[in-house]
N, C-alpha and C. Protein backbone atom coordinates (compact mmCIF):
# COMPACT_ATOMS: atom_id res chain seq x y z
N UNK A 1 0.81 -1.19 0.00
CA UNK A 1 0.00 0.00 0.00
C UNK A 1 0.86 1.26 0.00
N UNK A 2 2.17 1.08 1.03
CA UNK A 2 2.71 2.32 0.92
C UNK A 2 3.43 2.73 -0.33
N UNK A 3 4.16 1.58 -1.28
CA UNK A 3 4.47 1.64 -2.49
C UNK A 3 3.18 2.28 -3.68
N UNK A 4 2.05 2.13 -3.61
CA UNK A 4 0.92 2.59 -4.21
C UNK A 4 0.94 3.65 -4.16
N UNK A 5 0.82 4.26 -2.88
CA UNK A 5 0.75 5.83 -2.11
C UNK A 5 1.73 6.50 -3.05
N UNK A 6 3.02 6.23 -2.99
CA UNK A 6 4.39 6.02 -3.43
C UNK A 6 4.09 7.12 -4.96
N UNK A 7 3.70 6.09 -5.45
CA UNK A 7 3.46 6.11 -6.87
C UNK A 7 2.30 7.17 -7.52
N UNK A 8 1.61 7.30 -6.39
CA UNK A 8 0.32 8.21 -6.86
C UNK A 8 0.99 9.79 -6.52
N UNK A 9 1.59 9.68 -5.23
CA UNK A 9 2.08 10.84 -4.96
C UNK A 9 3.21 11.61 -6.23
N UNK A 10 3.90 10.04 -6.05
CA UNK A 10 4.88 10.98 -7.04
C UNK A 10 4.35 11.23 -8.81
N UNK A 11 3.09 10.96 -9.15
CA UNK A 11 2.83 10.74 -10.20
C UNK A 11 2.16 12.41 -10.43
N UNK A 12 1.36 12.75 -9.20
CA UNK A 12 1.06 14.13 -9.04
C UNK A 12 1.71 15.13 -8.66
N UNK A 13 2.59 14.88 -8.60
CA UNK A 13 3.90 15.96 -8.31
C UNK A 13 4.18 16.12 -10.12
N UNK A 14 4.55 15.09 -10.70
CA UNK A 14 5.42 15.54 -11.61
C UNK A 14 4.15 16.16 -13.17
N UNK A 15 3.22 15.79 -12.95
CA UNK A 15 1.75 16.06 -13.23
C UNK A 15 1.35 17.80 -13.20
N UNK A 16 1.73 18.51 -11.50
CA UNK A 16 1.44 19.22 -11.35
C UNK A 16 2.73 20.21 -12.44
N UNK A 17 3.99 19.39 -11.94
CA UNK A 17 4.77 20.60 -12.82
C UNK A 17 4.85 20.48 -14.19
N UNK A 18 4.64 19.35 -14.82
CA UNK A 18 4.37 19.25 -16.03
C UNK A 18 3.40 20.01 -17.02
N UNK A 19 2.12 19.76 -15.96
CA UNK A 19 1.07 20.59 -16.66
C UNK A 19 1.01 21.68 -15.86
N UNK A 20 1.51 22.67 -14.97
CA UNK A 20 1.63 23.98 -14.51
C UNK A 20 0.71 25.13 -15.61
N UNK A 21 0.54 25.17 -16.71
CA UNK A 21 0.38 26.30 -17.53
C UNK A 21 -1.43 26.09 -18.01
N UNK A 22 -1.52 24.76 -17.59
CA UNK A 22 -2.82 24.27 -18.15
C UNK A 22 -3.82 24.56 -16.69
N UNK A 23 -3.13 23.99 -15.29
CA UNK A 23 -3.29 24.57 -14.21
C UNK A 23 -3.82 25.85 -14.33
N UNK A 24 -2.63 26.42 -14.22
CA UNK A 24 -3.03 27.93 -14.30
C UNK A 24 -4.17 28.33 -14.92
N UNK A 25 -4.41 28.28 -16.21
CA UNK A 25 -5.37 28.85 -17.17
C UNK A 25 -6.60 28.37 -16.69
N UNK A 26 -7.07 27.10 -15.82
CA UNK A 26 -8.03 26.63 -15.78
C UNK A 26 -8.33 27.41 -13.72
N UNK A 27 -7.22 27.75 -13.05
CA UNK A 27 -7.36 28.68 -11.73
C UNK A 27 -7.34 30.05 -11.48
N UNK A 28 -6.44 30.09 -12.66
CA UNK A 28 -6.38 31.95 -12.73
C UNK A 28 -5.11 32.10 -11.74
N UNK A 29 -4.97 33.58 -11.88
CA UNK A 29 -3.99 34.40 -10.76
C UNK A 29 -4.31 33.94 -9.33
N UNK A 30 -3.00 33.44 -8.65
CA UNK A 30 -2.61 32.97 -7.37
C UNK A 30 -2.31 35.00 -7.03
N UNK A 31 -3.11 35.78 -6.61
CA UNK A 31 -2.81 36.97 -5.74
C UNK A 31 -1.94 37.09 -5.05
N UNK A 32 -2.01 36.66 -4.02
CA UNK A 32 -0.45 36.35 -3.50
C UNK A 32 1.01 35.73 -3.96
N UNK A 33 0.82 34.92 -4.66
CA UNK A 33 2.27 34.20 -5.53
C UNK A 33 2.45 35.10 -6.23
N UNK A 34 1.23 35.91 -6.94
CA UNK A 34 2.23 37.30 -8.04
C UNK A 34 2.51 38.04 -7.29
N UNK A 35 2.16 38.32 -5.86
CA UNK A 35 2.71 39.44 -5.51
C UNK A 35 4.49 39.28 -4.75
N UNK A 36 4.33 38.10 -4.41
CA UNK A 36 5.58 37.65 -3.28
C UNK A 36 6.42 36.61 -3.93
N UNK A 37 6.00 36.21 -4.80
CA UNK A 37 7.35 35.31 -5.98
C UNK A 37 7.56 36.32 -7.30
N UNK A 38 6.43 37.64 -7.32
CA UNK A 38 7.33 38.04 -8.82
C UNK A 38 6.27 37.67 -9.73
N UNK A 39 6.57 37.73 -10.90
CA UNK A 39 5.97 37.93 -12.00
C UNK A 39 6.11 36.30 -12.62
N UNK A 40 4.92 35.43 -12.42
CA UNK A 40 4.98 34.37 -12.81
C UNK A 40 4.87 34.06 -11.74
N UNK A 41 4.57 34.37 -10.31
CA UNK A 41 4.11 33.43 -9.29
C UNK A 41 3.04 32.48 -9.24
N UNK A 42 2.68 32.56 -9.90
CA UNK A 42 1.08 31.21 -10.17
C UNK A 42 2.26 29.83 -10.38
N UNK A 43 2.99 30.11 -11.78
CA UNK A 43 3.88 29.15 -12.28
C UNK A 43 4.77 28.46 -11.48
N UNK A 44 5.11 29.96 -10.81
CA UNK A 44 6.73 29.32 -9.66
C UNK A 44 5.68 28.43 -8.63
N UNK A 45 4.56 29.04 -7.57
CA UNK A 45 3.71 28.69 -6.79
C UNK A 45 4.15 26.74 -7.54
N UNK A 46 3.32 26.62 -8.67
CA UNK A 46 3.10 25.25 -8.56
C UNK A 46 4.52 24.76 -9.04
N UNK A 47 4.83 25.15 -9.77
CA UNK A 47 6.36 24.09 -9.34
C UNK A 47 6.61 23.57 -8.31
N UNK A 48 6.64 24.97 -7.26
CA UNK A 48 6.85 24.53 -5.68
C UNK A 48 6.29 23.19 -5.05
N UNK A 49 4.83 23.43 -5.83
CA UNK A 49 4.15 22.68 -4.89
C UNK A 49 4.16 20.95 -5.40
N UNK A 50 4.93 21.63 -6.49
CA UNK A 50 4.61 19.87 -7.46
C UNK A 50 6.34 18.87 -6.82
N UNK A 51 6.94 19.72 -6.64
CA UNK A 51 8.64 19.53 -6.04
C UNK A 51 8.64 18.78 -4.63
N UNK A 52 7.64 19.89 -3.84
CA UNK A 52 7.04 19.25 -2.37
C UNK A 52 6.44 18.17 -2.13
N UNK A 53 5.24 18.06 -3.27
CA UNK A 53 4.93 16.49 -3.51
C UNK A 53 6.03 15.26 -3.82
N UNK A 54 6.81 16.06 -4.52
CA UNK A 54 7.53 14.51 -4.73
C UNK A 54 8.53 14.33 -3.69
N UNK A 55 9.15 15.16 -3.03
CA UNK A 55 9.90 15.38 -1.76
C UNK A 55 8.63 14.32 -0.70
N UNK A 56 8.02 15.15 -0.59
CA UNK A 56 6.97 14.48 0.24
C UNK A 56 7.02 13.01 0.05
N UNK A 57 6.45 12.49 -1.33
CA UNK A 57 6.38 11.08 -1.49
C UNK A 57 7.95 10.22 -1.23
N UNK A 58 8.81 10.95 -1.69
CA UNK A 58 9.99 9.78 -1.40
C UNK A 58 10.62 9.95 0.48
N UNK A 59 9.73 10.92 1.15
CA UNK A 59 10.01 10.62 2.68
C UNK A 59 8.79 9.74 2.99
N UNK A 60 7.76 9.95 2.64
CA UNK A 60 7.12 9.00 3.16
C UNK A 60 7.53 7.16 2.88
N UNK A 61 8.21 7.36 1.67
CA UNK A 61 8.41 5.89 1.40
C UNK A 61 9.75 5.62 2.41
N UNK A 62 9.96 6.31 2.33
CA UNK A 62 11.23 5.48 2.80
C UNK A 62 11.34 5.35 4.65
N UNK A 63 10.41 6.44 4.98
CA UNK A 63 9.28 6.20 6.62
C UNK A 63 10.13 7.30 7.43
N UNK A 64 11.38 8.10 6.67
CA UNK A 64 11.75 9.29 6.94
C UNK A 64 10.75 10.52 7.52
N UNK A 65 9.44 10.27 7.00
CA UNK A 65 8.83 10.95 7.28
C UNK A 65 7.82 10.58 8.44
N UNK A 66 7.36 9.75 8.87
CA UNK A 66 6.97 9.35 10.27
C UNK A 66 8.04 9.82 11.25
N UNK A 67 9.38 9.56 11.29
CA UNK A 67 10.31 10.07 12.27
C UNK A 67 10.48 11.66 12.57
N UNK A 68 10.38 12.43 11.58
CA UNK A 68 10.36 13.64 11.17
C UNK A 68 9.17 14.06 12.18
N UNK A 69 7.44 13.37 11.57
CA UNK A 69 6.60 14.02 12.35
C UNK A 69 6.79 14.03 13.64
N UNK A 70 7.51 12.33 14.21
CA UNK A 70 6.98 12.43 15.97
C UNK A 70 8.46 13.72 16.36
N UNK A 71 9.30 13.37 15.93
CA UNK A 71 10.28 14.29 16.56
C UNK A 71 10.20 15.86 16.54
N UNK A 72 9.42 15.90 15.85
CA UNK A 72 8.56 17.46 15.62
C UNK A 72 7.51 17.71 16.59
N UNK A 73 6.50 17.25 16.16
CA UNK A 73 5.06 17.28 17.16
C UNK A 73 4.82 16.41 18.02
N UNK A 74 5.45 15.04 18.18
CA UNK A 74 5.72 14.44 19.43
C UNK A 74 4.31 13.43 19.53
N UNK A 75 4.04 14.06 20.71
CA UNK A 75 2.60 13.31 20.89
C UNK A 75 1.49 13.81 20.57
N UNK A 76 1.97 14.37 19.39
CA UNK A 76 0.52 15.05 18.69
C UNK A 76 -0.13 14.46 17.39
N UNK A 77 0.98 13.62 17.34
CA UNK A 77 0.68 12.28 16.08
C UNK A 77 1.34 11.38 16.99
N UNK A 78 0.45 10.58 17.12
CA UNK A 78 0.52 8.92 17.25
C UNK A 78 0.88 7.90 15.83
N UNK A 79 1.57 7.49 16.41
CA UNK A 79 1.79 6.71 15.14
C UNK A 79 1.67 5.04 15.55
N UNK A 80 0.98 4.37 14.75
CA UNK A 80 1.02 3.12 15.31
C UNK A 80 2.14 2.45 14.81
N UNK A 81 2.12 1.15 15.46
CA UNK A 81 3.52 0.23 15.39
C UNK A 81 3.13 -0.32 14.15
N UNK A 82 4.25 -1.14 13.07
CA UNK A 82 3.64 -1.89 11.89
C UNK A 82 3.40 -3.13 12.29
N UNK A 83 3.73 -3.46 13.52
CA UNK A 83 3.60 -4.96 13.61
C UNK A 83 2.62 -5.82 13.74
């Protein structure tokens, strides 16, 4: 399952930056990204966000990212055991 996850995540990451321009046209102006990334912040915005996804997906696979959360927020995510 987590290999699935894996795969979907990273499939929409590279999705989002791929199609970025088609995005756009179909959301319009990100207000804030043009104002605080510059001229083309809609564009930069999803790059970002398509980069984070795939960042995202290869910590979760590899369970980098469960360690990350508890050592961050602690006992504010529970995490169960796999066993």
């Amino acid at each position: 399952m987590k290999i699935l996850n894996f795969f979907i995540l990273l499939s929409l990451g590279f999705a989002l930056i791929y199609y970025r321009e088609r995005v756009q046209s179909f959301t319009g102006n990100v207000g804030w990204a043009e104002k605080y990334l510059g001229v083309g912040g809609t564009f930069n915005l999803y790059l970002l966000l398509g980069l984070l996804t795939i960042i995202f997906a290869f910590l979760y696979l590899t369970g980098t990212l469960d360690s990350v959360l508890q050592s961050t927020f602690g006992r504010f995510f529970l995490i169960p055991d796999e066993s």
